[in-house]
Protein backbone atom coordinates (compact mmCIF):
# COMPACT_ATOMS: atom_id res chain seq x y z
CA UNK A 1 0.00 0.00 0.00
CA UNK A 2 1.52 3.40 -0.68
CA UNK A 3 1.72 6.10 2.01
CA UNK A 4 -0.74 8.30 2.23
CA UNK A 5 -1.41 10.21 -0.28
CA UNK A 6 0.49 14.69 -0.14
CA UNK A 7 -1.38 15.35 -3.54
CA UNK A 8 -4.62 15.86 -1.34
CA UNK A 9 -6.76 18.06 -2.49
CA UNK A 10 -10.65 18.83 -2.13
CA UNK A 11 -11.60 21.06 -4.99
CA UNK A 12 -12.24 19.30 -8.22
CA UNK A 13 -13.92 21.47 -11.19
CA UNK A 14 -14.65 19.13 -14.25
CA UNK A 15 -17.33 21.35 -16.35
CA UNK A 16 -16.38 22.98 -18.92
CA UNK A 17 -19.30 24.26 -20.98
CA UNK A 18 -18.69 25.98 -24.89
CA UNK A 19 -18.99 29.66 -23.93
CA UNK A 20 -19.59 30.59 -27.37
CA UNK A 21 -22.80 29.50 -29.19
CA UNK A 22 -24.78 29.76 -32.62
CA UNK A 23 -27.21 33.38 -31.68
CA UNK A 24 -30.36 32.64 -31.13
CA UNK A 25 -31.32 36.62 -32.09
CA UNK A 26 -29.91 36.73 -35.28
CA UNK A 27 -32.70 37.40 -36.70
CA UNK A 28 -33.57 40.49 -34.54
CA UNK A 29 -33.84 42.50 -37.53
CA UNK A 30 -34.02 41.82 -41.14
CA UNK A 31 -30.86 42.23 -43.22
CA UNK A 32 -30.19 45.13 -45.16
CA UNK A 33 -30.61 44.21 -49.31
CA UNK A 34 -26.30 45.10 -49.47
CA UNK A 35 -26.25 42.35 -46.65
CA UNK A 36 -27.65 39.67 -48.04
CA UNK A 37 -24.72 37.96 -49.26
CA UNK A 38 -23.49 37.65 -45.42
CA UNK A 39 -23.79 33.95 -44.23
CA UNK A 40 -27.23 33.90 -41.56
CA UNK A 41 -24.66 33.25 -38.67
CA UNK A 42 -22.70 35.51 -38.84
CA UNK A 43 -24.93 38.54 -39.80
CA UNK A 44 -24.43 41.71 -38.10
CA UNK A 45 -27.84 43.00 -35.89
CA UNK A 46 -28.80 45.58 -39.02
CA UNK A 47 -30.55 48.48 -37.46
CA UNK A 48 -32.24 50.71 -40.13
CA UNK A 49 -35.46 53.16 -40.61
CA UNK A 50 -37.19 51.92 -43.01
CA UNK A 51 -36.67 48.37 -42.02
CA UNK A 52 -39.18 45.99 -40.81
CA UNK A 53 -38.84 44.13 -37.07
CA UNK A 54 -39.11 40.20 -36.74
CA UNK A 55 -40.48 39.12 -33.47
CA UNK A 56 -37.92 37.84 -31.04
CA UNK A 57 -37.50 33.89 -30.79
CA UNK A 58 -36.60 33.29 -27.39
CA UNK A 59 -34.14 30.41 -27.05
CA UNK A 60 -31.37 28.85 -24.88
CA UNK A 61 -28.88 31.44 -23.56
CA UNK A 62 -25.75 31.81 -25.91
CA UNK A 63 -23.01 32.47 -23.08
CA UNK A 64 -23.48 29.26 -20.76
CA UNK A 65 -19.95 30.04 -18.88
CA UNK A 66 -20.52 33.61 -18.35
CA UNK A 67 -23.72 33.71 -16.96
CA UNK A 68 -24.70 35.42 -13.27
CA UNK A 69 -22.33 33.89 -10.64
CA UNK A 70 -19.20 33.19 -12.88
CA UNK A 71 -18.29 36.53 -14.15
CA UNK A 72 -14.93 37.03 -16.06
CA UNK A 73 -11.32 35.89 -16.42
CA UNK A 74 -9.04 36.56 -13.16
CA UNK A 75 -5.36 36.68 -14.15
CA UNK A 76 -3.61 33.55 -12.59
CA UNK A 77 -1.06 35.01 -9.59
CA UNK A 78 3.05 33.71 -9.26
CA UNK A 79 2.70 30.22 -9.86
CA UNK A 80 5.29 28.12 -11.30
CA UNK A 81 3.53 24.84 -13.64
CA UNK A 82 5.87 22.39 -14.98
CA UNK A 83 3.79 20.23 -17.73
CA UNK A 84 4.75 16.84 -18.46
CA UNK A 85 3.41 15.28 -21.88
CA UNK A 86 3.35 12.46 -24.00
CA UNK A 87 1.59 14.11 -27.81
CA UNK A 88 2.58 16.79 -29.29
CA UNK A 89 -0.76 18.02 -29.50
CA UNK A 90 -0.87 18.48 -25.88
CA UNK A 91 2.53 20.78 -26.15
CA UNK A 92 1.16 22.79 -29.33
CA UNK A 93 -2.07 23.64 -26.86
CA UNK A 94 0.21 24.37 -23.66
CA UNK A 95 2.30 27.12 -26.02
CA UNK A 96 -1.04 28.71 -26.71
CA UNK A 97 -1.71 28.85 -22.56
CA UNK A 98 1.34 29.89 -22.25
CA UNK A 99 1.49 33.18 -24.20
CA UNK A 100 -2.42 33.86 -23.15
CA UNK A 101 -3.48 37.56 -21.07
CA UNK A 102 -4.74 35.27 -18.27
CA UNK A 103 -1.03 33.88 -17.46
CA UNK A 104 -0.54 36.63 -15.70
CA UNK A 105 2.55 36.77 -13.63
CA UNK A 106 3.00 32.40 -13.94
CA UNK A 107 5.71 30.45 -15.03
CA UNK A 108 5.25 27.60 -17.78
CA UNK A 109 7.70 24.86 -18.65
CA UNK A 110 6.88 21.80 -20.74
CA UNK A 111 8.99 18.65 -20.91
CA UNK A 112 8.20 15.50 -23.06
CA UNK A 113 7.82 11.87 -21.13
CA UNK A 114 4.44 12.13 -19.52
CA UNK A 115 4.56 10.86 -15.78
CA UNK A 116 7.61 9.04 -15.85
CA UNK A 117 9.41 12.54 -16.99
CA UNK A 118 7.31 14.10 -14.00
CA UNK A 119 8.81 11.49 -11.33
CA UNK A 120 12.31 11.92 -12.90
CA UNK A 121 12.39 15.46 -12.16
CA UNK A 122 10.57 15.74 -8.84
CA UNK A 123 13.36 13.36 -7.48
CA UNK A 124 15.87 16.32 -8.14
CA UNK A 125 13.64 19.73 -8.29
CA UNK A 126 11.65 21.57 -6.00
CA UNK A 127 7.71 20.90 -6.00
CA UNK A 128 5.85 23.13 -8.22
CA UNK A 129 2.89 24.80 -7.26
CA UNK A 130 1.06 22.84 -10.51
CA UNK A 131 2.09 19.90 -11.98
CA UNK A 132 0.01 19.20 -15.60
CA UNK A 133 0.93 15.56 -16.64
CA UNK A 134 -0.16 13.68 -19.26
CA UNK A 135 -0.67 9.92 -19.72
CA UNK A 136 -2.35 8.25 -22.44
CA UNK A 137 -1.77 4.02 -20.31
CA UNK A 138 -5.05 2.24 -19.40
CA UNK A 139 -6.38 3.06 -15.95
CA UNK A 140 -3.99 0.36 -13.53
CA UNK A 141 -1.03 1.82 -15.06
CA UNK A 142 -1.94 4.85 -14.44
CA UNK A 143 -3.17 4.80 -10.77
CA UNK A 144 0.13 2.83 -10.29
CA UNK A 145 2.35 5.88 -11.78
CA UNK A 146 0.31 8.48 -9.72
CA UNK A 147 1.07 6.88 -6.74
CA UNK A 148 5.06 6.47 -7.22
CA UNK A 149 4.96 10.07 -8.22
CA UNK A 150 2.91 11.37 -5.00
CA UNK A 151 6.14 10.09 -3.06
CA UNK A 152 7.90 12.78 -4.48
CA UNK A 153 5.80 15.92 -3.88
CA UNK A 154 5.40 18.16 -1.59
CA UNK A 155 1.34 18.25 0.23
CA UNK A 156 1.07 21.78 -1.45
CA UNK A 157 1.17 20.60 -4.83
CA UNK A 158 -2.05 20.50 -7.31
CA UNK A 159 -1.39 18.02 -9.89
CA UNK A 160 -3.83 18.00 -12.83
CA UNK A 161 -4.06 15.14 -15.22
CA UNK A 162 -4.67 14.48 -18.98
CA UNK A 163 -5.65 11.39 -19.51
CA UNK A 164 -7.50 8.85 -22.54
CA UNK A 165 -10.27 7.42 -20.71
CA UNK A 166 -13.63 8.97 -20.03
CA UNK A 167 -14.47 6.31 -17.13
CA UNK A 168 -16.33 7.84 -14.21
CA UNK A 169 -14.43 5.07 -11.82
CA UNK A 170 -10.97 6.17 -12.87
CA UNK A 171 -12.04 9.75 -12.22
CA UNK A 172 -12.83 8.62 -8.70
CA UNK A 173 -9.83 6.88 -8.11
CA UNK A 174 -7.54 9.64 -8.83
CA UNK A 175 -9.70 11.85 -6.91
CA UNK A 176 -9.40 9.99 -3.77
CA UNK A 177 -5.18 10.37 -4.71
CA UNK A 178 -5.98 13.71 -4.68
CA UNK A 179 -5.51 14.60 -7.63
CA UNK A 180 -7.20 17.85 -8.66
CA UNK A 181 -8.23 17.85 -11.42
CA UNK A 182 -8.77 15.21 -14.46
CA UNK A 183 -9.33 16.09 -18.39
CA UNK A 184 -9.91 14.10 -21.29
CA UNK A 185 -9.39 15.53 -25.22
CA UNK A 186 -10.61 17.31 -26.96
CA UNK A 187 -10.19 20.77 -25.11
CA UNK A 188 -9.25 24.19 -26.00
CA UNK A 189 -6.79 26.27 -24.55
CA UNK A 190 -9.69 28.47 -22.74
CA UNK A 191 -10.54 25.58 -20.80
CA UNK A 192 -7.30 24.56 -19.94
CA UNK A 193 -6.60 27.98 -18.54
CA UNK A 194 -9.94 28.77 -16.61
CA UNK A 195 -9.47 24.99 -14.95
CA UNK A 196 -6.12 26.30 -13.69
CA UNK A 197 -7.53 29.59 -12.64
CA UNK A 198 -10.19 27.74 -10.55
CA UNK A 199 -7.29 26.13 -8.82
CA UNK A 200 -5.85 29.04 -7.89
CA UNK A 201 -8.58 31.47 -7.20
CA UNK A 202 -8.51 33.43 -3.58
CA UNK A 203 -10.60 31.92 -1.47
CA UNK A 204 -10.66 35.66 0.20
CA UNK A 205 -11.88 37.13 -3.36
CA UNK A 206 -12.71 33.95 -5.34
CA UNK A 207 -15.05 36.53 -8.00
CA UNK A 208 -14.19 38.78 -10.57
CA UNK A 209 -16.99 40.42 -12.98
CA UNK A 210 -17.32 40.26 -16.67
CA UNK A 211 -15.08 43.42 -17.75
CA UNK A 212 -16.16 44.66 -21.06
CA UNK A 213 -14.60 47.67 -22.32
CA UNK A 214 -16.02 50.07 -25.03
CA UNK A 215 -13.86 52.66 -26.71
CA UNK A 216 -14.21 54.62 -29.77
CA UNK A 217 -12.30 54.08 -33.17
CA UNK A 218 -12.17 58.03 -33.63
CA UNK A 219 -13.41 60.88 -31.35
CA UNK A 220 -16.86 61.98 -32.06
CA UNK A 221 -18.39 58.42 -32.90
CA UNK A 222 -20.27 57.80 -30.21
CA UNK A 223 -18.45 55.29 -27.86
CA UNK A 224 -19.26 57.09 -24.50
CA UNK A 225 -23.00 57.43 -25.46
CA UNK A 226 -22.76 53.20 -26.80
CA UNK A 227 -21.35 52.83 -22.84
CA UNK A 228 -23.84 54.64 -21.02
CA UNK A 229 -26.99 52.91 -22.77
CA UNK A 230 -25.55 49.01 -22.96
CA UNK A 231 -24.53 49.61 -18.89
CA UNK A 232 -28.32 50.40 -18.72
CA UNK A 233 -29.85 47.27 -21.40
CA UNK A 234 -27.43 45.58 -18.72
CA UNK A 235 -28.84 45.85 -15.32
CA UNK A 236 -32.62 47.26 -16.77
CA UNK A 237 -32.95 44.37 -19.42
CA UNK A 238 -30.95 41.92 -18.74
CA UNK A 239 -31.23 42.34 -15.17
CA UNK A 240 -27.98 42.16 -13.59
CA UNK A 241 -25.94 43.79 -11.38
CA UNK A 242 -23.52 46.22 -13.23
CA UNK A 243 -21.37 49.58 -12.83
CA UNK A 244 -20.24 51.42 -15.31
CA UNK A 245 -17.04 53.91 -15.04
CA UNK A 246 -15.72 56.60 -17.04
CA UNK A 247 -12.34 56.89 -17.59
CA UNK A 248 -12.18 60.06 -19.47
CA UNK A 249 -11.16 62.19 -16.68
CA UNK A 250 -11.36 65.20 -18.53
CA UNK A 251 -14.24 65.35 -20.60
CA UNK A 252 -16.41 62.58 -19.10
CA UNK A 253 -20.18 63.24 -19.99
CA UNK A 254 -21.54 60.21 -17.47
CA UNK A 255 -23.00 62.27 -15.07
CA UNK A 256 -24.79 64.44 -17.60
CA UNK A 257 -26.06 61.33 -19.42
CA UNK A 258 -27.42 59.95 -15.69
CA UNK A 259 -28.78 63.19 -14.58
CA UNK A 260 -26.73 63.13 -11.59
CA UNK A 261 -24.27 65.17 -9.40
CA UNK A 262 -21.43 63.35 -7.54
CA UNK A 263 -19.63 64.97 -4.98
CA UNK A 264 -16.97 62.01 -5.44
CA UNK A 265 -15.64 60.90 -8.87
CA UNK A 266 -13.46 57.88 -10.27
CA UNK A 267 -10.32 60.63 -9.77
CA UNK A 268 -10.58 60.23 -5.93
CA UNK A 269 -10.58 56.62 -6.20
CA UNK A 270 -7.31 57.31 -8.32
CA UNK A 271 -5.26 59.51 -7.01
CA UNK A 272 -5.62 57.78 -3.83
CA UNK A 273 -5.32 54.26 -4.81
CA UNK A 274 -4.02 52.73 -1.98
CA UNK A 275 -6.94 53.29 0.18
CA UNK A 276 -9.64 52.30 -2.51
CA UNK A 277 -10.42 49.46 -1.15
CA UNK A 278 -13.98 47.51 -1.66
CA UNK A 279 -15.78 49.85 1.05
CA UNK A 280 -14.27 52.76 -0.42
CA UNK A 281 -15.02 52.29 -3.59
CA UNK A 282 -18.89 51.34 -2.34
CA UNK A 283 -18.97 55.20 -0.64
CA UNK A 284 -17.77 56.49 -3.87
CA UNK A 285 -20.18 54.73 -6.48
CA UNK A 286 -23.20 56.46 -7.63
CA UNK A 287 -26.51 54.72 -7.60
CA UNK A 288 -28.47 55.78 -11.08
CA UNK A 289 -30.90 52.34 -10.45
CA UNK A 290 -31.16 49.86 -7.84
CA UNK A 291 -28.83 47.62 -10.41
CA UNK A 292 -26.59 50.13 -11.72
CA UNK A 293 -23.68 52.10 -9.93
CA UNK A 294 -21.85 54.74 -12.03
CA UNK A 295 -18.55 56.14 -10.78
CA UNK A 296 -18.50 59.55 -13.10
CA UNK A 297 -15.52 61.57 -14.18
CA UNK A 298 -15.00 65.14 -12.56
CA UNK A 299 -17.36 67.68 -14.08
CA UNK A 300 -14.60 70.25 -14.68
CA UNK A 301 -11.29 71.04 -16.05
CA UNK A 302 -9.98 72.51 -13.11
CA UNK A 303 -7.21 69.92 -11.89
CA UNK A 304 -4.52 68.03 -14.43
CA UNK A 305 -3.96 65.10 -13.18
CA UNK A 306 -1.63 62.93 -14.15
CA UNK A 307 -2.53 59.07 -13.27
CA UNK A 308 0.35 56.48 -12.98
CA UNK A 309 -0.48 53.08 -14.90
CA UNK A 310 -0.62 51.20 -11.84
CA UNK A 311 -3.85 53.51 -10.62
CA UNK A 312 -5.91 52.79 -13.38
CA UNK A 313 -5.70 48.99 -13.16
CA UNK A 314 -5.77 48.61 -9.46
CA UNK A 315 -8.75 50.60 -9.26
CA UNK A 316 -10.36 48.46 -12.18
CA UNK A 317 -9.45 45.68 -10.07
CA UNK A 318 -11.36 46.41 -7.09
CA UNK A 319 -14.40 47.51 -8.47
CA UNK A 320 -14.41 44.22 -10.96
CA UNK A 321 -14.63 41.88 -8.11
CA UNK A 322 -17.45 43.83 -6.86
CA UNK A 323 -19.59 43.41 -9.39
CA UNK A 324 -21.32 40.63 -11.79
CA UNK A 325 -20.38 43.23 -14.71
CA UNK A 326 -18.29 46.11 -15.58
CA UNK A 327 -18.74 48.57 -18.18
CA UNK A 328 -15.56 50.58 -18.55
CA UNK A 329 -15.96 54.18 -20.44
CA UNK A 330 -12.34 54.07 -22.14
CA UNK A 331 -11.24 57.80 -23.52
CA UNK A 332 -10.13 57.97 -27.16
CA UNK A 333 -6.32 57.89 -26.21
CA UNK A 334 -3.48 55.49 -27.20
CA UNK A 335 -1.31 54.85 -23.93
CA UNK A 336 -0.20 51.93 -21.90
CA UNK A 337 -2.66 51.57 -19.13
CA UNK A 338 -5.59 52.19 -21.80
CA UNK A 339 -3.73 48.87 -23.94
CA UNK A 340 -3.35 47.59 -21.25
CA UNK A 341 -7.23 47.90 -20.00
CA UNK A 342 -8.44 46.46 -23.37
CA UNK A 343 -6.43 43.32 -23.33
CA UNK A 344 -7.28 42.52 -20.09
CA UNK A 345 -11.03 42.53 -20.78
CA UNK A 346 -13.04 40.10 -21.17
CA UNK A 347 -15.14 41.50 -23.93
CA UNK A 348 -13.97 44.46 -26.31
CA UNK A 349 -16.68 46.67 -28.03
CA UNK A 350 -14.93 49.23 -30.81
CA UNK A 351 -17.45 51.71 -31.89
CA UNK A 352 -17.05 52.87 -35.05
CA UNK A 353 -18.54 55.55 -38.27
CA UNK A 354 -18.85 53.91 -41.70
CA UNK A 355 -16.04 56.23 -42.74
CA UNK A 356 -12.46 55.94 -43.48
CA UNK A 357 -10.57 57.48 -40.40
CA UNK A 358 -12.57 54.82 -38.47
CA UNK A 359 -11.91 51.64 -40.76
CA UNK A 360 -8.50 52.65 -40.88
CA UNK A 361 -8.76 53.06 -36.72
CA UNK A 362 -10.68 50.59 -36.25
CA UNK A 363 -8.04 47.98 -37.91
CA UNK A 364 -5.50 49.15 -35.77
CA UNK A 365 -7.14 48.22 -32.78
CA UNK A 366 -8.85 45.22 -33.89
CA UNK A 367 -5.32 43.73 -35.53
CA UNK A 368 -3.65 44.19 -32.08
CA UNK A 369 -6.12 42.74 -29.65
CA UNK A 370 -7.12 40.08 -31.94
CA UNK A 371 -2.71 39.12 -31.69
CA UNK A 372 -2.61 39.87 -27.42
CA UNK A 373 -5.93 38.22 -27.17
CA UNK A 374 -5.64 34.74 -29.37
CA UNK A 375 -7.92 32.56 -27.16
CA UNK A 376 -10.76 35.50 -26.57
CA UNK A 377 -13.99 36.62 -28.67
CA UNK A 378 -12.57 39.35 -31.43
CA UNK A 379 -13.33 42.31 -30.62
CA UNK A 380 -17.05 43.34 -31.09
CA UNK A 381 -17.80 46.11 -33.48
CA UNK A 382 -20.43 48.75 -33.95
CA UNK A 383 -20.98 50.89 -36.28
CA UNK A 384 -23.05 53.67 -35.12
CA UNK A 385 -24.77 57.03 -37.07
CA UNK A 386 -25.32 54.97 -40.64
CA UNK A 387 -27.15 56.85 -42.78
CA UNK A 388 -26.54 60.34 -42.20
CA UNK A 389 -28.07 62.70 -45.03
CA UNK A 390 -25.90 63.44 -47.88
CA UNK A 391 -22.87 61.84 -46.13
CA UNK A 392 -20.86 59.85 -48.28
CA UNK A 393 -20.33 56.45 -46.35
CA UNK A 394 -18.01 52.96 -46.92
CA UNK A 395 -20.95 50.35 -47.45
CA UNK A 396 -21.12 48.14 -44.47
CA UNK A 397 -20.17 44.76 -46.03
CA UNK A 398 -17.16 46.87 -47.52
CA UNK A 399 -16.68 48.16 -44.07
CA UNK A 400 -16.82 44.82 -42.17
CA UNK A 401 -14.43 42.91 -45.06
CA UNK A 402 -11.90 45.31 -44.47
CA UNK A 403 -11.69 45.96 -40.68
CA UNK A 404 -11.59 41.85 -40.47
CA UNK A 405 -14.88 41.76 -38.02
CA UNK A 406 -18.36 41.64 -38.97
CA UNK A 407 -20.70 44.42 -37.12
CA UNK A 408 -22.33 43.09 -34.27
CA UNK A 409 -24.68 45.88 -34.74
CA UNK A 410 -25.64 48.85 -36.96
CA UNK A 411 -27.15 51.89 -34.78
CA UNK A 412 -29.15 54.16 -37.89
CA UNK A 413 -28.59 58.18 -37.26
CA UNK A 414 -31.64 59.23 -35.08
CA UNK A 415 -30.71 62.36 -33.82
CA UNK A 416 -34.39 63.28 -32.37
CA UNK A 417 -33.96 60.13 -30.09
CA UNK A 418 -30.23 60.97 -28.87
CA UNK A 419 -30.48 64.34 -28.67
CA UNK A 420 -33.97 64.21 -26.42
CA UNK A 421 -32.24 61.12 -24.19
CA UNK A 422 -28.93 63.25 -24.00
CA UNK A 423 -30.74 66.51 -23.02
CA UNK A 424 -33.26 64.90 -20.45
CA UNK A 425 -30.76 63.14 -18.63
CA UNK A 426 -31.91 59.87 -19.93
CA UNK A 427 -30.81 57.00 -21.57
CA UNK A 428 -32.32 56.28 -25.18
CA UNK A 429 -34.66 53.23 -24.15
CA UNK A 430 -36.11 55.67 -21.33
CA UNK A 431 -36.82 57.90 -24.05
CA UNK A 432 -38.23 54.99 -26.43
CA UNK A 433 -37.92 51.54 -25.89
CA UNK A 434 -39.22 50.25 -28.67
CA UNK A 435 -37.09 52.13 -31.14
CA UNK A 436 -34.57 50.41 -33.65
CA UNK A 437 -31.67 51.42 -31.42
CA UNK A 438 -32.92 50.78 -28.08
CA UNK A 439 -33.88 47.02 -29.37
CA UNK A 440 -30.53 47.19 -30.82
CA UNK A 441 -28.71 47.84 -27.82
CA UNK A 442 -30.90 45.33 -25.80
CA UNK A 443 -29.59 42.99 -28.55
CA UNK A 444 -25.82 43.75 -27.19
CA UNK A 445 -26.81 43.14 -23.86
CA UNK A 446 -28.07 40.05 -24.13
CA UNK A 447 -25.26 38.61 -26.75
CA UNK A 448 -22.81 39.26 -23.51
CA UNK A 449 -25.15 38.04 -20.74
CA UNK A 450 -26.82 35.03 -22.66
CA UNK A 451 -29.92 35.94 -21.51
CA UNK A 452 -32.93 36.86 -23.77
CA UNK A 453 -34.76 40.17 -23.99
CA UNK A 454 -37.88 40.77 -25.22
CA UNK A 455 -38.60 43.17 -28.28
CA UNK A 456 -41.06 45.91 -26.90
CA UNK A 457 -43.57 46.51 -29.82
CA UNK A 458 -45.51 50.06 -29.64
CA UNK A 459 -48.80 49.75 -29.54
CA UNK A 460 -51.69 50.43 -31.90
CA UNK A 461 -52.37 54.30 -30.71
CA UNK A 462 -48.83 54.78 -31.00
CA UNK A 463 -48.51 53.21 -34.56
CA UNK A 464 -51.77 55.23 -35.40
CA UNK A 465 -50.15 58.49 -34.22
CA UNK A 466 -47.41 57.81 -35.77
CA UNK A 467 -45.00 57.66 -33.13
């Protein structure tokens, strides 16, 4: 009998659900005629006047993973992982982890030889704080190569195995030889790294929310106003729990857009961000709805201030693991803690004009978060204001072939609707819920929630009227 087993450990995570599924609201609205040669699934939400509205089909959420209670991606602390495999396969998908935004500040090494490798060198290195082996021998061998390696590890090691058998009683077994965590091909490298992050997560501050950052491709195109409203289809639609923050500290327009007057902004949180912590940033949130907090940018010019890096993201931090989701307001700037921001997100939302300042823009940013972010969803892009009067404009399927993403969405210019939201203090689906846009945006909301939304249809005095 072998001594008892150090590789103890209680927590074993073996779901792993496809966060990314066929869209059941695809069919919100009906193509545009320049559109039609865009495949059904991957049609953009098209958005226009004098186009007519199919009735939602409400179906099975499309973001299983990401749902209330899960949240986002936390970045995986210090940890060294030494990986021990047998195909190349497995190496090819532990590069990938590897070089993955969610690595964080661990250490990866990979060594062929599966778990005779592993016992090799634990006989002459230190214990690891992960040990990923791989072993494709029938279930005795196996159990019988666990055990000689558990005589070589320390009790603080989590050891997670890739095995060839999908048997329920081998699972057991190497759970009760505490083994944490058992997977079977095929996987993808998301998987792989979210099963390691729920090894690893602080018991102290096990959450993080869903961080989904929106900036514009060019200044003037709408981004801050595309924030403000999906923050509200958010917590008023979707129903959950959200905040939203703007990071343009100079020219923020949240608090206008809310109809509200902070005493306290998101510049008190960061210029003192050593003592924002979780009740500190709770005194300094805004409530504009009993599921929405806003932290606002000052309402004047009067102070410069000039943030280190470091603020930014610590501050992000905090109020992320406060929060089911996190809508961040990102200024039309280029620096580090802005690139920074967007690759750490979960979701990315670029918000561009059908013109050429933002296609060229928009490329930029799309080319180099689609390169930091290989095992994410691309980023997400809108094009908002199509169809302005005598504007010239880059067709959208033009648009989307070029930029490399498909629009998720197409706002039409309705400047009666914005410009009565903006000056009452309201957001656009306060104003009128069942217009193209606001349906539009509710469409957003529930692509990154998974949950549906139902169209609101005006009713017949309204269509009479002709409102």
């Amino acid at each position: 009998m072998p001594k008892e087993n150090p590789l103890l450990e209680s927590d074993f995570e073996s779901d792993f659900e496809d966060v990314f599924a066929d869209d059941p609201m695809a069919d919100l609205v009906l193509p545009r005629e320049e559109q039609a040669t865009v495949p059904a699934q991957d049609s953009p939400v098209i958005v226009d006047l004098e186009t007519p509205q199919r009735e939602l089909e409400h179906d099975q959420p499309i973001f299983t993973a990401m749902d209330d209670g899960v949240g986002g991606d936390a970045v995986l602390p210090a940890i060294s992982i030494q990986v021990f495999y047998e195909r190349d396969e497995t190496r090819l998908l532990m590069e990938v982890c590897e070089r993955d935004r969610r690595m964080g500040r661990a250490t990866l090494q990979s060594h062929a030889g599966g778990i005779p490798a592993a016992i090799d060198y634990m006989r002459q290195n230190p214990t690891p704080n992960l040990l990923v082996i791989e072993s494709t021998a029938r279930s005795a061998q196996l159990l019988s190569e666990i055990d000689r390696l558990a005589e070589h590890c320390d009790e603080t090691v989590k050891v997670m195995v890739i095995g060839a058998i999908n048997d329920i009683a081998l699972y057991r077994q190497l759970v009760a030889r505490g083994v944490s965590e058992y997977m079977v091909p095929p996987f993808q490298p998301l998987q792989i790294l979210r099963t390691i992050s729920g090894l690893f997560a602080d018991p102290d501050a096990p959450f993080v929310g869903k961080q989904i950052s929106v900036v514009g491709a060019k200044g003037g195109v709408g981004a801050s106003t595309i924030a403000h409203n999906l923050a509200w289809a958010l917590a008023e639609t979707t129903k959950v729990n959200t905040t939203l923050v703007d990071l343009d500290l100079s020219f923020g327009t949240t608090a206008l857009d809310f109809n509200q007057e902070p005493t306290q902004t998101v510049a008190d949180a960061l210029l003192q961000p050593e003592r924002a912590d979780d009740a500190v940033i709770e005194r300094l949130l805004a409530k504009a709805s009993d599921r929405l907090s806003l932290f606002t940018a000052p309402a004047s010019i009067g102070q410069i201030m000039d943030i280190p890096d470091e603020s930014y993201l610590s501050v992000i931090e905090v109020v992320r693991r406060n929060v089911p989701y996190l809508v961040l307001d990102l200024p039309h700037v280029w620096s580090r803690w802005v690139q920074r921001t967007l690759v750490a997100s979960d979701e990315v939302i670029i918000v561009c004009q059908p013109d050429l300042a933002s296609l060229r823009n928009g490329k930029n940013y799309i080319d180099q978060l689609k390169a930091a972010r290989p095992n994410d969803t691309p980023p997400r892009l809108i094009i908002n204001m199509s169809g302005v009067p005598k504007r010239p404009e880059i067709p959208v399927k033009d648009f989307g072939a070029a930029i490399g993403v498909e629009p998720e969405v197409i706002l039409p210019f309705e400047p009666e609707l914005f410009g009565t939201a903006a000056n009452n203090g309201q957001m656009i689906s306060e104003t009128d819920a069942t217009a193209r846009s606001s349906q539009a945006i509710d469409h957003l909301a529930s692509l990154l929630t998974g949950r549906s939304v139902e169209v609101q249809q005006k009713s017949f005095i309204k269509k009479l009227l002709g409102k």
